[in-house]
PDB file of N, CA and C in Angstrom:
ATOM      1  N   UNK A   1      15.401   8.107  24.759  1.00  0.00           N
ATOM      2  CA  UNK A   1      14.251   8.350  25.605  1.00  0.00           C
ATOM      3  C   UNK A   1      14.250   7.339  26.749  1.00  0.00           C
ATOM      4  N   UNK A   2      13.835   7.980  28.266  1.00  0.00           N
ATOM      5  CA  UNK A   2      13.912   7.094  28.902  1.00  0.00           C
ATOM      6  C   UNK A   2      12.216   6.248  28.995  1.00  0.00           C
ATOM      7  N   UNK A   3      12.379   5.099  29.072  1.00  0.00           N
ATOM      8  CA  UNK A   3      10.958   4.260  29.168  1.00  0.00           C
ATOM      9  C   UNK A   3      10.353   4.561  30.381  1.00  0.00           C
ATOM     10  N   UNK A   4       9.278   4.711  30.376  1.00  0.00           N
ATOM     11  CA  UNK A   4       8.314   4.853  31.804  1.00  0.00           C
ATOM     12  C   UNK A   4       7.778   3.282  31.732  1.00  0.00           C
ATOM     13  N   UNK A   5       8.292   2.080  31.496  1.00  0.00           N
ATOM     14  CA  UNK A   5       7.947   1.215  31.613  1.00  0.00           C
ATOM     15  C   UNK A   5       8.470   0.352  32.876  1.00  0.00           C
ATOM     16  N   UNK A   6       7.595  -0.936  33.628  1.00  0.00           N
ATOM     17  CA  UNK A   6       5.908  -0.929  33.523  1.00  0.00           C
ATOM     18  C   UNK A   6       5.452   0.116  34.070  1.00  0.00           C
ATOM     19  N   UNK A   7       4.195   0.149  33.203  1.00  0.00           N
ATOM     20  CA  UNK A   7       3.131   0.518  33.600  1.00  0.00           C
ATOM     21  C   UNK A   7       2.110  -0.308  34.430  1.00  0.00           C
ATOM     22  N   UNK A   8       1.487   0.160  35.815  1.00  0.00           N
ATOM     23  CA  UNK A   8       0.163  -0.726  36.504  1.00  0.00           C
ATOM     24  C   UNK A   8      -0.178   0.469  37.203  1.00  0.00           C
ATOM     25  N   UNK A   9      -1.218  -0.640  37.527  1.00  0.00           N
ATOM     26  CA  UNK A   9      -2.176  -0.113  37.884  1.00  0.00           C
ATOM     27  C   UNK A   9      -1.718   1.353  39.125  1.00  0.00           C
ATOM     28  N   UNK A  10      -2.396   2.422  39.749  1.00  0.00           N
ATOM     29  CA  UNK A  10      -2.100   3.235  40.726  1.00  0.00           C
ATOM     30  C   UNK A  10      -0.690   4.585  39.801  1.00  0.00           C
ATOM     31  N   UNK A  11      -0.544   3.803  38.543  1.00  0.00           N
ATOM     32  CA  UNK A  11       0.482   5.027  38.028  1.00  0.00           C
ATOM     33  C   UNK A  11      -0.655   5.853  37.588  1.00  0.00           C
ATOM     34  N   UNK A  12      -0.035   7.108  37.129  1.00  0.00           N
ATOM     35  CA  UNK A  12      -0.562   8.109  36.097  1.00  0.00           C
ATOM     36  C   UNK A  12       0.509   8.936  34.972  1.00  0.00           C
ATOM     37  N   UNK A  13      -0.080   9.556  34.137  1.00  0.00           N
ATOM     38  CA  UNK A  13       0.646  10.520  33.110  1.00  0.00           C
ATOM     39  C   UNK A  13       0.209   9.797  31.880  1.00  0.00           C
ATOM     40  N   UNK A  14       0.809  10.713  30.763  1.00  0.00           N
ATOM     41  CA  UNK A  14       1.009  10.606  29.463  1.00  0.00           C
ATOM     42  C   UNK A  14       0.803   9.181  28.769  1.00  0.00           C
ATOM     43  N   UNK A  15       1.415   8.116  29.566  1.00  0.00           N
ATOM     44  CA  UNK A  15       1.852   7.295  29.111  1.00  0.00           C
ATOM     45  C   UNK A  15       0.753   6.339  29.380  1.00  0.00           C
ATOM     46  N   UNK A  16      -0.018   6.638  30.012  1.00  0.00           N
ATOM     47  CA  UNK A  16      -1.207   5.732  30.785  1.00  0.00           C
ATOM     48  C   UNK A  16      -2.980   6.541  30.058  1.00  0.00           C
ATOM     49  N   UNK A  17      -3.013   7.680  29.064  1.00  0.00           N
ATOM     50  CA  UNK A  17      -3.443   8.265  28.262  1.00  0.00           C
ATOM     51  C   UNK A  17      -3.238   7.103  27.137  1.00  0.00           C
ATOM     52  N   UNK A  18      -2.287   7.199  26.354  1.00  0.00           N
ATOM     53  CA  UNK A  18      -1.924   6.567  25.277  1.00  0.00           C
ATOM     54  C   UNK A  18      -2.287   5.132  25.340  1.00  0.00           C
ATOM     55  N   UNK A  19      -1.936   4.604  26.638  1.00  0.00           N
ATOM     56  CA  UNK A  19      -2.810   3.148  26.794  1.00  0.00           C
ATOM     57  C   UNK A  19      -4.082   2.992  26.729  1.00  0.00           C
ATOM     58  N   UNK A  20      -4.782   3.573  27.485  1.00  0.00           N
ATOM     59  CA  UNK A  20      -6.260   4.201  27.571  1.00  0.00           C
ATOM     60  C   UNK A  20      -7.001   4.273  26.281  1.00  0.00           C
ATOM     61  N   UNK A  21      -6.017   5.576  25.287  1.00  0.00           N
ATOM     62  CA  UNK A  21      -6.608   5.665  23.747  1.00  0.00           C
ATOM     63  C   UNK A  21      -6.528   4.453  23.348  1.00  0.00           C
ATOM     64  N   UNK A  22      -5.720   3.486  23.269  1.00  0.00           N
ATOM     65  CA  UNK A  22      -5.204   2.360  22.321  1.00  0.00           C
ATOM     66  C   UNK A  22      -6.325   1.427  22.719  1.00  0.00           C
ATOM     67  N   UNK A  23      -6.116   0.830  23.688  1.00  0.00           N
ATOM     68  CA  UNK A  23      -7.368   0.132  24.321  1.00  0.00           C
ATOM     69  C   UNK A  23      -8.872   0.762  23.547  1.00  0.00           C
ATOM     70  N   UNK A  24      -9.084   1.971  23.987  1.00  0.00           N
ATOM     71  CA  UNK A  24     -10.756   2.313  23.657  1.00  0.00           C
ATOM     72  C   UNK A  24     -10.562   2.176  22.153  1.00  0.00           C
ATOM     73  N   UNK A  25      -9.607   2.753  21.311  1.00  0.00           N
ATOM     74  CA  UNK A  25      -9.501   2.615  19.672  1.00  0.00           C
ATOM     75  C   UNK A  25      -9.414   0.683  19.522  1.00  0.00           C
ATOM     76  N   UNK A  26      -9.361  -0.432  20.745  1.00  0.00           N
ATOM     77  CA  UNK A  26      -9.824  -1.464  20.146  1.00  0.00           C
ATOM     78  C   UNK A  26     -10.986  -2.298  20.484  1.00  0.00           C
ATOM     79  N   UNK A  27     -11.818  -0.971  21.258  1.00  0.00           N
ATOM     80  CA  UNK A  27     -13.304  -1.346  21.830  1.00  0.00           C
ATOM     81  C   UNK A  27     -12.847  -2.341  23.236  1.00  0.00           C
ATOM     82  N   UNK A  28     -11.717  -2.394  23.826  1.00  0.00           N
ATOM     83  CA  UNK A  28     -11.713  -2.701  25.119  1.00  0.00           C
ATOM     84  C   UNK A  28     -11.959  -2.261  26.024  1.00  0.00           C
ATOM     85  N   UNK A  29     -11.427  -0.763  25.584  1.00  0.00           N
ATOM     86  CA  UNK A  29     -11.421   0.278  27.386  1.00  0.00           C
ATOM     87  C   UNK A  29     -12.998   1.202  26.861  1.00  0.00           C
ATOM     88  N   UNK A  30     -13.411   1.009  27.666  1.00  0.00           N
ATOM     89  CA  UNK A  30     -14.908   2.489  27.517  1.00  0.00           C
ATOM     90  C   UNK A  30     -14.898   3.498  28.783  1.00  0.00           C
ATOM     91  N   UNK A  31     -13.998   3.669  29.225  1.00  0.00           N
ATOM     92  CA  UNK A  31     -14.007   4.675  30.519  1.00  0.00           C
ATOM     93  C   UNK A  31     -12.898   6.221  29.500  1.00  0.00           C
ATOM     94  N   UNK A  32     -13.279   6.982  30.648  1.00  0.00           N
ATOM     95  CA  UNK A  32     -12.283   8.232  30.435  1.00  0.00           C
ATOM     96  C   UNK A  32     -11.116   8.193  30.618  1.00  0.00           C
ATOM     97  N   UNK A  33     -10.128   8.226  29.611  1.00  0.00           N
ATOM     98  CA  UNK A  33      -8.417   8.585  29.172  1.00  0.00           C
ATOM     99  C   UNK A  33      -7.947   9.737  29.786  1.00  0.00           C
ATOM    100  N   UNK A  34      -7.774   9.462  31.260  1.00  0.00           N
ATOM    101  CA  UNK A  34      -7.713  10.055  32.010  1.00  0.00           C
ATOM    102  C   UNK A  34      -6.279  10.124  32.805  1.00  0.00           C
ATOM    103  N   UNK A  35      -5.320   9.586  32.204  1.00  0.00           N
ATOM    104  CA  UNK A  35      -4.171   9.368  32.732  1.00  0.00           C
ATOM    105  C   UNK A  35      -3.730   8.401  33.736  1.00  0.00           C
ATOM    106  N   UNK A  36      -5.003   7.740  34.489  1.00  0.00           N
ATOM    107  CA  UNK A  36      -5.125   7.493  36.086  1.00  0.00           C
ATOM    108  C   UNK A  36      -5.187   5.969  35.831  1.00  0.00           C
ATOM    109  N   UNK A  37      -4.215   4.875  35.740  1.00  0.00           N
ATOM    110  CA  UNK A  37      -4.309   3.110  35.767  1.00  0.00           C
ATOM    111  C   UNK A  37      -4.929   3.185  36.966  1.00  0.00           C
ATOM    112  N   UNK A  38      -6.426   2.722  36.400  1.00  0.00           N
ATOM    113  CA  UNK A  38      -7.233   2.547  37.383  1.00  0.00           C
ATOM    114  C   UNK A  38      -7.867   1.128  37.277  1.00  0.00           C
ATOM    115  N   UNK A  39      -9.085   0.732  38.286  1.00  0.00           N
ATOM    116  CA  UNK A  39      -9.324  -0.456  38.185  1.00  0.00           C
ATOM    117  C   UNK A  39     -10.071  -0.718  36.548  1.00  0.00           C
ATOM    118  N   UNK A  40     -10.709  -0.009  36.106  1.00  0.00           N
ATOM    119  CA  UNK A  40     -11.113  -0.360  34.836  1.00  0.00           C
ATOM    120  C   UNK A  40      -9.816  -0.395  33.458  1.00  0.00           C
ATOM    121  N   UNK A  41      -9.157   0.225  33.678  1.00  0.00           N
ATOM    122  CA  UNK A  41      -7.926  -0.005  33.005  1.00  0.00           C
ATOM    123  C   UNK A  41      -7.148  -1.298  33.180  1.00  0.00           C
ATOM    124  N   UNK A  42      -6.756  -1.692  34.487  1.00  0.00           N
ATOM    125  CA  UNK A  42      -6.186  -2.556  34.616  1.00  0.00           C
ATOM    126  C   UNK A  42      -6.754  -3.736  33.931  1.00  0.00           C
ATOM    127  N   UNK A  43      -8.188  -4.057  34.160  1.00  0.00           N
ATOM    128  CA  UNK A  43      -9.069  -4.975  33.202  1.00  0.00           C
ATOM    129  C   UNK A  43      -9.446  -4.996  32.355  1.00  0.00           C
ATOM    130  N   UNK A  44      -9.370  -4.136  31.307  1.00  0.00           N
ATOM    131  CA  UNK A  44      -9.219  -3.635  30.089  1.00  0.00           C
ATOM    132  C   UNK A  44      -7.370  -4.217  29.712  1.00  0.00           C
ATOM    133  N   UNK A  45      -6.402  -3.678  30.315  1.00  0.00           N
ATOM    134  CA  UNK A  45      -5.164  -4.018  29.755  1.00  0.00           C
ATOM    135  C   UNK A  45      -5.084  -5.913  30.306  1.00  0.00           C
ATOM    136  N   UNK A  46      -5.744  -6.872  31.048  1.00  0.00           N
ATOM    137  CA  UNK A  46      -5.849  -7.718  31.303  1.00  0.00           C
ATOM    138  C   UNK A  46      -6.695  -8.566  30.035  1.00  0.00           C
ATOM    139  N   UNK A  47      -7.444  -8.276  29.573  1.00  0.00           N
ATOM    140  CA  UNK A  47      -8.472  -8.721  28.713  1.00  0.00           C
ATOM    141  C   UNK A  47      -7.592  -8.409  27.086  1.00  0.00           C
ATOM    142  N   UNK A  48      -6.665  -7.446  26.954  1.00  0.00           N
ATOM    143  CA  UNK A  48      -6.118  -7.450  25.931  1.00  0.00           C
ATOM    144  C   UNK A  48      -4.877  -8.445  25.953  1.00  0.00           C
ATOM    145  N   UNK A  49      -4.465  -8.137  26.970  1.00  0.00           N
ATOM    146  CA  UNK A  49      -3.090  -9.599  27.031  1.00  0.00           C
ATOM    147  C   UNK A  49      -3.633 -10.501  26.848  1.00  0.00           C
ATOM    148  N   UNK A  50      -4.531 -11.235  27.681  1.00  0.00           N
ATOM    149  CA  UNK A  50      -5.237 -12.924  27.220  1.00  0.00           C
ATOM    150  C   UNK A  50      -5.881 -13.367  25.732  1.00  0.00           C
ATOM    151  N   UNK A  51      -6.541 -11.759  24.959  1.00  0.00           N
ATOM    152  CA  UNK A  51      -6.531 -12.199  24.247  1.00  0.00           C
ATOM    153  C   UNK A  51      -5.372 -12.336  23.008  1.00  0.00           C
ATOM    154  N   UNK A  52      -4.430 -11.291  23.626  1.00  0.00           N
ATOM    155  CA  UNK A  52      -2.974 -10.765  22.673  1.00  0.00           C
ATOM    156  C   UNK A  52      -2.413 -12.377  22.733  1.00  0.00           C
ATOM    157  N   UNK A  53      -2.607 -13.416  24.055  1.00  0.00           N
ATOM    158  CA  UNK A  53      -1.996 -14.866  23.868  1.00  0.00           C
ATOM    159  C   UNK A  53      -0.836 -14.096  25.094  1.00  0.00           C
ATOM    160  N   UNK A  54      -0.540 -13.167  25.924  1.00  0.00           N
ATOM    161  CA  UNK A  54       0.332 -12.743  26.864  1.00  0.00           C
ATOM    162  C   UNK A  54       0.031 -13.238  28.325  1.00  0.00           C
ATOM    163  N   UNK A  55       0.576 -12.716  29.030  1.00  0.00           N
ATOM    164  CA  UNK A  55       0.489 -13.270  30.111  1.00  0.00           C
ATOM    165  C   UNK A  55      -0.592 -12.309  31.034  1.00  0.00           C
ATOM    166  N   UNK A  56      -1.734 -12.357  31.440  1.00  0.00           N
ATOM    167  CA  UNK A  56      -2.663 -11.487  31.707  1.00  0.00           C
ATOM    168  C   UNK A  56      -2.600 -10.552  33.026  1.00  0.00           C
ATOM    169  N   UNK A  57      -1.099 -10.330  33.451  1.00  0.00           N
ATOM    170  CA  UNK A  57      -0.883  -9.889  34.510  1.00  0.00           C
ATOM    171  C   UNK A  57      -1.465  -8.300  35.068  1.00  0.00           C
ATOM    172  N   UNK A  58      -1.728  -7.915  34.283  1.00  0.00           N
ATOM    173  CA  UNK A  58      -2.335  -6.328  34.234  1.00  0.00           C
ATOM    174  C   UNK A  58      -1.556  -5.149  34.254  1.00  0.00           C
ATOM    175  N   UNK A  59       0.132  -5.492  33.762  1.00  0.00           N
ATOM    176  CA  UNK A  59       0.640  -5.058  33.901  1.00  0.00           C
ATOM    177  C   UNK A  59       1.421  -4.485  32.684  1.00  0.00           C
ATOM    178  N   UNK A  60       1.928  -3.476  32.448  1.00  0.00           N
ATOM    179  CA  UNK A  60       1.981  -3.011  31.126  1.00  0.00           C
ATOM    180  C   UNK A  60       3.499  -3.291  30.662  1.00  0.00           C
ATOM    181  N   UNK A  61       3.846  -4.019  30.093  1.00  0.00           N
ATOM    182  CA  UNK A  61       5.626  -4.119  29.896  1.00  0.00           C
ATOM    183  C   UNK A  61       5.634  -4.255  28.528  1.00  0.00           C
ATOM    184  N   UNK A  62       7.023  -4.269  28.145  1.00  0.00           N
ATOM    185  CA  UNK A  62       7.540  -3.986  26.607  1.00  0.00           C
ATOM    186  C   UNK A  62       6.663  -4.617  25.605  1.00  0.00           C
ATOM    187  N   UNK A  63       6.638  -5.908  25.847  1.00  0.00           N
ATOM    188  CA  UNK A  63       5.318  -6.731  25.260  1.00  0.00           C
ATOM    189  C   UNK A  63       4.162  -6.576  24.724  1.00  0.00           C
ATOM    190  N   UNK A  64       3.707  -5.729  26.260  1.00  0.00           N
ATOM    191  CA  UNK A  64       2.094  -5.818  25.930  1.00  0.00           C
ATOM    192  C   UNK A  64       2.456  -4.565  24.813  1.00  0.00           C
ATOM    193  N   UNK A  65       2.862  -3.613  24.925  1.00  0.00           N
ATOM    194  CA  UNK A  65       3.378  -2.294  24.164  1.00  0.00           C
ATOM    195  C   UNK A  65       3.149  -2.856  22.641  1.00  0.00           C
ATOM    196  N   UNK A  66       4.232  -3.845  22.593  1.00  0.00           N
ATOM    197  CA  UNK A  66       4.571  -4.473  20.899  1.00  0.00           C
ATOM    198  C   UNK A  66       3.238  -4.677  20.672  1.00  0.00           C
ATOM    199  N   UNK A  67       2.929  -5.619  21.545  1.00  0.00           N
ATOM    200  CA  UNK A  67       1.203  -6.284  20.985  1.00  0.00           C
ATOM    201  C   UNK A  67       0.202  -5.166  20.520  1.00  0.00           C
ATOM    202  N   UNK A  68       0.746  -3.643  21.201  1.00  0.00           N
ATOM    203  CA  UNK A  68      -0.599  -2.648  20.924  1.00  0.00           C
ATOM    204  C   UNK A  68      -0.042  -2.102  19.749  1.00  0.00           C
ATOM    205  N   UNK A  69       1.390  -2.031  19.134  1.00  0.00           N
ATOM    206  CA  UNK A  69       1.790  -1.375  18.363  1.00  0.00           C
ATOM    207  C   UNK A  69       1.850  -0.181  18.604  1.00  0.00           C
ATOM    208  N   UNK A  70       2.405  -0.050  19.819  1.00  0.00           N
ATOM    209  CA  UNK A  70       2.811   1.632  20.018  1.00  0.00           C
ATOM    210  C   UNK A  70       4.262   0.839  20.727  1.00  0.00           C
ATOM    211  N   UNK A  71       4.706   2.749  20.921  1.00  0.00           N
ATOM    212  CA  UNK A  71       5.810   2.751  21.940  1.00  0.00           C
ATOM    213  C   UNK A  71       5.371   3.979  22.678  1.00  0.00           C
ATOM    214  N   UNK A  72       5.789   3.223  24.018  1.00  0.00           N
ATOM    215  CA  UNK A  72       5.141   4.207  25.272  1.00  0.00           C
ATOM    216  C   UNK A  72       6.364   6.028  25.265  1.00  0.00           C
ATOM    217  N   UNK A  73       5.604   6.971  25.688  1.00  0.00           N
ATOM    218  CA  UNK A  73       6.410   8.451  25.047  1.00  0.00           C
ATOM    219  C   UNK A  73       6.405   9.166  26.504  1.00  0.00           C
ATOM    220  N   UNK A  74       7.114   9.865  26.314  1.00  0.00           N
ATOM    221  CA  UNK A  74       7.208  11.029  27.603  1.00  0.00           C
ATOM    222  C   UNK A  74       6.509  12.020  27.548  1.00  0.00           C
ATOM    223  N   UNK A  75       6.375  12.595  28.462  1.00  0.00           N
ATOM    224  CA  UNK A  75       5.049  14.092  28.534  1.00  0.00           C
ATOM    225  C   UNK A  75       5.354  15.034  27.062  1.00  0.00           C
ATOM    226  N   UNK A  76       6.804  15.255  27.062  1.00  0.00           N
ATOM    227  CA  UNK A  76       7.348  16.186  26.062  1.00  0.00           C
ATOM    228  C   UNK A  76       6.973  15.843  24.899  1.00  0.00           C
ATOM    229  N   UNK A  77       7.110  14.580  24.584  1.00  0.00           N
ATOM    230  CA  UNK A  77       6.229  14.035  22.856  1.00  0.00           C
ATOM    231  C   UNK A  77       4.593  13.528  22.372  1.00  0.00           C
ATOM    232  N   UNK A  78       4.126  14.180  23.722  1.00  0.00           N
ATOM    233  CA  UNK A  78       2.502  14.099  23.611  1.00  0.00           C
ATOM    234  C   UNK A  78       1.871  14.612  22.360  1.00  0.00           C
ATOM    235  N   UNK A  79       2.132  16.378  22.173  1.00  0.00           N
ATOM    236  CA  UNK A  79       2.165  16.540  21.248  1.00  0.00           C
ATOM    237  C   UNK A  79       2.839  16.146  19.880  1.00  0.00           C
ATOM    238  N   UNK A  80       3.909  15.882  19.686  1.00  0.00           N
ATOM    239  CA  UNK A  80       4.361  15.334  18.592  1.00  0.00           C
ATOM    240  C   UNK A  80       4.538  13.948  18.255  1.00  0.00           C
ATOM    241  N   UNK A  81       3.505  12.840  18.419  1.00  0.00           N
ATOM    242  CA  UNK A  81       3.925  11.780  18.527  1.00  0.00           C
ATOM    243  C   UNK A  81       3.455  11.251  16.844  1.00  0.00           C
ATOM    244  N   UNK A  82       4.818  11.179  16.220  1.00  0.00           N
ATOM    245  CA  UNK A  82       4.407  10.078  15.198  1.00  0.00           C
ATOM    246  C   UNK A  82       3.362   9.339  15.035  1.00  0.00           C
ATOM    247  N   UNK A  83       2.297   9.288  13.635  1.00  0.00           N
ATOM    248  CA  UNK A  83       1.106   8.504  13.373  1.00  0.00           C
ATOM    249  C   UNK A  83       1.331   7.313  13.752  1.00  0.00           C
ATOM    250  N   UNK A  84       2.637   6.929  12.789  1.00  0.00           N
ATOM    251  CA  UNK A  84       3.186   5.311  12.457  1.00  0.00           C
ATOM    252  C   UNK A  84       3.720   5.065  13.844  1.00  0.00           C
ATOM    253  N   UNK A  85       4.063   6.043  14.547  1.00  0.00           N
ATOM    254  CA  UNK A  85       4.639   4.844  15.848  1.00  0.00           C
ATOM    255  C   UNK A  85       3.648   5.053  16.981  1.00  0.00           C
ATOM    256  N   UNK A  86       2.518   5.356  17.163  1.00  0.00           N
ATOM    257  CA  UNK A  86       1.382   5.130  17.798  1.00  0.00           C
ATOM    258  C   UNK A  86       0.014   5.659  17.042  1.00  0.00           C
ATOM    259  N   UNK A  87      -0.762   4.961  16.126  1.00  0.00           N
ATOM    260  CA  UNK A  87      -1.323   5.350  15.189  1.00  0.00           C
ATOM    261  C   UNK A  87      -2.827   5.938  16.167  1.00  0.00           C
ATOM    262  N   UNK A  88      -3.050   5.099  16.711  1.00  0.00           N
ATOM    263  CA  UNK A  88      -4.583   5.247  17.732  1.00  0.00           C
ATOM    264  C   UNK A  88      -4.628   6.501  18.542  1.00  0.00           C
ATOM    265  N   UNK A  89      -3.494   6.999  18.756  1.00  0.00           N
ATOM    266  CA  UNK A  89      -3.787   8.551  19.658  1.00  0.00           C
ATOM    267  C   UNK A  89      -3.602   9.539  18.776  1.00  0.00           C
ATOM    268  N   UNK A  90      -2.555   9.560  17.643  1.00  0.00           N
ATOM    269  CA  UNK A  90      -2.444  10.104  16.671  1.00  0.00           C
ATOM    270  C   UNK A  90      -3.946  10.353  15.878  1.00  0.00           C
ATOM    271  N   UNK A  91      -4.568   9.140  15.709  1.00  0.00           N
ATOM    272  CA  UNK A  91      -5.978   9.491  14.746  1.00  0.00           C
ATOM    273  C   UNK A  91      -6.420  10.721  15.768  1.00  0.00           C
ATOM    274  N   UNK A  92      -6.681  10.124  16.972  1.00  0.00           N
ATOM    275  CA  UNK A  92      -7.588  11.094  18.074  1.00  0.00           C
ATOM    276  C   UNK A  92      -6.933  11.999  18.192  1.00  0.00           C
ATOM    277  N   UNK A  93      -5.659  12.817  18.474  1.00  0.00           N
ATOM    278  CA  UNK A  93      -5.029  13.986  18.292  1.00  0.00           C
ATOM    279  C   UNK A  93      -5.289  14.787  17.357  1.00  0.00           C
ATOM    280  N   UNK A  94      -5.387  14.506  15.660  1.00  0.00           N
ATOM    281  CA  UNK A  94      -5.696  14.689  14.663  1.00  0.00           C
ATOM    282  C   UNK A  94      -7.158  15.313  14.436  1.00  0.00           C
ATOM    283  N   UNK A  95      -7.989  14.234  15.180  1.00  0.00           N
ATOM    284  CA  UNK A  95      -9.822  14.954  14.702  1.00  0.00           C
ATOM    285  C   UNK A  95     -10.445  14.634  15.715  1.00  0.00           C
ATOM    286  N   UNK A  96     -10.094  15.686  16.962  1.00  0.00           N
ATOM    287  CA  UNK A  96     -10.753  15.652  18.115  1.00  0.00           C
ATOM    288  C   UNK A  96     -12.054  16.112  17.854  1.00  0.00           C
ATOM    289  N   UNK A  97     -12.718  16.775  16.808  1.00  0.00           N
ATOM    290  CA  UNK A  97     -13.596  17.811  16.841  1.00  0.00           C
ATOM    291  C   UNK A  97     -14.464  17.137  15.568  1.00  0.00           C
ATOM    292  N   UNK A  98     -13.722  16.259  14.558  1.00  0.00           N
ATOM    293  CA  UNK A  98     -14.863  15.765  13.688  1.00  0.00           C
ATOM    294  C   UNK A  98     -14.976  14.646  13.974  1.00  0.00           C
ATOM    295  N   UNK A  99     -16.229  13.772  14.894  1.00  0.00           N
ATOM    296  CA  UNK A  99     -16.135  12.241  14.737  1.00  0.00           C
ATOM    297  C   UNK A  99     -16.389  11.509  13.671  1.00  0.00           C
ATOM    298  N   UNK A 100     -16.964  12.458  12.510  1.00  0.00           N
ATOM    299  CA  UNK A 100     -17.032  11.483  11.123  1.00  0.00           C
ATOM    300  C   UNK A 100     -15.984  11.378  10.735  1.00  0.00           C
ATOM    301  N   UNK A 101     -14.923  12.250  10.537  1.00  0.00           N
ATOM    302  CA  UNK A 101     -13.329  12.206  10.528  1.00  0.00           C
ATOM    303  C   UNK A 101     -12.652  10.566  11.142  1.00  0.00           C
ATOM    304  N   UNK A 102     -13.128  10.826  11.993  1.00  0.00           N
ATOM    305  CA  UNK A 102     -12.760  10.384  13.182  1.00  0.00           C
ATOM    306  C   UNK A 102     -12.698   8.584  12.642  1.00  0.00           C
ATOM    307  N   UNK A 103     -14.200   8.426  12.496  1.00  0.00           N
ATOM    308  CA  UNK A 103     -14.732   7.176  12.229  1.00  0.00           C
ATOM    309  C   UNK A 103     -14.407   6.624  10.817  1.00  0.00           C
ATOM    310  N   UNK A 104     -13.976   7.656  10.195  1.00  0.00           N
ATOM    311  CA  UNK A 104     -13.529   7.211   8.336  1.00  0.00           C
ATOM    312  C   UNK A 104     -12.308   6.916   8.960  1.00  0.00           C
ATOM    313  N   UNK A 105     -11.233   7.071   9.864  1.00  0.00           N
ATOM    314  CA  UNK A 105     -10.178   6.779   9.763  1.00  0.00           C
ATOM    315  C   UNK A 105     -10.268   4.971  10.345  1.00  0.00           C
ATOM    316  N   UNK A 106     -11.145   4.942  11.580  1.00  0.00           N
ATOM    317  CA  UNK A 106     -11.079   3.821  12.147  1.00  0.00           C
ATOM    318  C   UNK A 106     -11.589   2.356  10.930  1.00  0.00           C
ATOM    319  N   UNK A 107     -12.402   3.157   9.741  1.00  0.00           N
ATOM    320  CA  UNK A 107     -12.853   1.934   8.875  1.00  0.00           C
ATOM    321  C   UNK A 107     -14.722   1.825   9.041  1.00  0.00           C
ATOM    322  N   UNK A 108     -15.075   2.913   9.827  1.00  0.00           N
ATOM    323  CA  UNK A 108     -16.288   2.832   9.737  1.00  0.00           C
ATOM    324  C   UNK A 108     -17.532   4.019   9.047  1.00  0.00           C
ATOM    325  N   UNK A 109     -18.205   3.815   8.137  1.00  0.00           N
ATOM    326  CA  UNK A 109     -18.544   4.738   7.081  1.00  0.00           C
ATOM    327  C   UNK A 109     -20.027   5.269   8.211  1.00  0.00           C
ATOM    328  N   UNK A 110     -19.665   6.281   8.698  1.00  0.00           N
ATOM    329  CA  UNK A 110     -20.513   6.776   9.411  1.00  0.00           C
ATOM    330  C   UNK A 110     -21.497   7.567   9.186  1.00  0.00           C
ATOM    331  N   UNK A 111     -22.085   6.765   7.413  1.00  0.00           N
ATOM    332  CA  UNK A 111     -23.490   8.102   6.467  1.00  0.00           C
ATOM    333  C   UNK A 111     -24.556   7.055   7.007  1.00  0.00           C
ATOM    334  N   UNK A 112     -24.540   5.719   7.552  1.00  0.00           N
ATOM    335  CA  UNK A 112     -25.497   5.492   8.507  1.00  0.00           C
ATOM    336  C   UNK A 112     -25.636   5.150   9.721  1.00  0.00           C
ATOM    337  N   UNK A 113     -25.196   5.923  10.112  1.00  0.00           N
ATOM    338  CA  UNK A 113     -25.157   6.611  11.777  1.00  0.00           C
ATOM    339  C   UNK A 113     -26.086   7.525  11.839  1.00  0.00           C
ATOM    340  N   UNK A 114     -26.689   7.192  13.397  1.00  0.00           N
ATOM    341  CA  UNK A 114     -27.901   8.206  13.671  1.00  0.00           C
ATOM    342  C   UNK A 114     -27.023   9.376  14.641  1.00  0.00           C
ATOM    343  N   UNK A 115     -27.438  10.137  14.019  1.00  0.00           N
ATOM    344  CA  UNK A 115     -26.705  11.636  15.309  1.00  0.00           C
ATOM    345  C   UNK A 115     -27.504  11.494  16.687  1.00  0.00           C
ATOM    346  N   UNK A 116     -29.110  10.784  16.592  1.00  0.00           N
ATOM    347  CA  UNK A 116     -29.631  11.120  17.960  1.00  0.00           C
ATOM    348  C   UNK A 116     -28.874  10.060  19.106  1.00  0.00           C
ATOM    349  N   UNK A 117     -29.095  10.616  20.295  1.00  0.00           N
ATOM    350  CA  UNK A 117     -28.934   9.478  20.789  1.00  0.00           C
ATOM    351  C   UNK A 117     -30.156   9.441  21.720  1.00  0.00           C
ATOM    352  N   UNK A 118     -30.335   8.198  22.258  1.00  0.00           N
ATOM    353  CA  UNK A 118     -31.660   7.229  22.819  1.00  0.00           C
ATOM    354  C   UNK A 118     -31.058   7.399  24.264  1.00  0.00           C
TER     355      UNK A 118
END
């Protein structure tokens, strides 16, 4: 496979999705996984390097990758991407449609959770 690596800011595709998921699956990123390294991404993938102990450049290279525990994929393996080798888009691929699903996988028992929202 060829690497679409780095990733920064002004790219888009597949591969900038999967960052996006990984990030929001560690409560860094809260914007839309939208394909688009944008300015909230970039500071989101900045805030995970400094605290990963990396170098906080905002820039996405082999590294920061290891640190997320994925490996970055091509358009063609969107759909089929191994749990174990990117587990965080995989959950969300899996139970787009149940978030209690969703939330038993992340570790959070969601029988007291309020459905309303405020």
């Amino acid at each position: 496979m060829t690497s679409p690596l780095p990733i920064a800011q002004g790219d888009e595709g597949p591969s900038v999705v999967a960052l996006q998921v990984a990030l929001a699956a560690l409560g860094i990123y809260s914007g839309e996984s939208s394909g688009v390294f944008d300015e909230s991404t970039h500071e989101a993938v900045m805030q995970f390097q400094s605290g990963s102990g990396l170098d906080p450049a905002g820039v996405v290279d082999s590294e920061t990758w290891s640190a997320l525990g994925s490996q970055p994929f091509e358009s063609s393996e969107i759909t089929q991407l191994p749990e174990d080798e990117f587990p965080a888009a995989a959950r969300v691929l899996e139970t787009p449609d149940d978030p209690d699903a969703y939330l038993e996988l992340l570790g959070i028992d969601p029988s007291g959770l309020d459905d309303d929202v405020a």
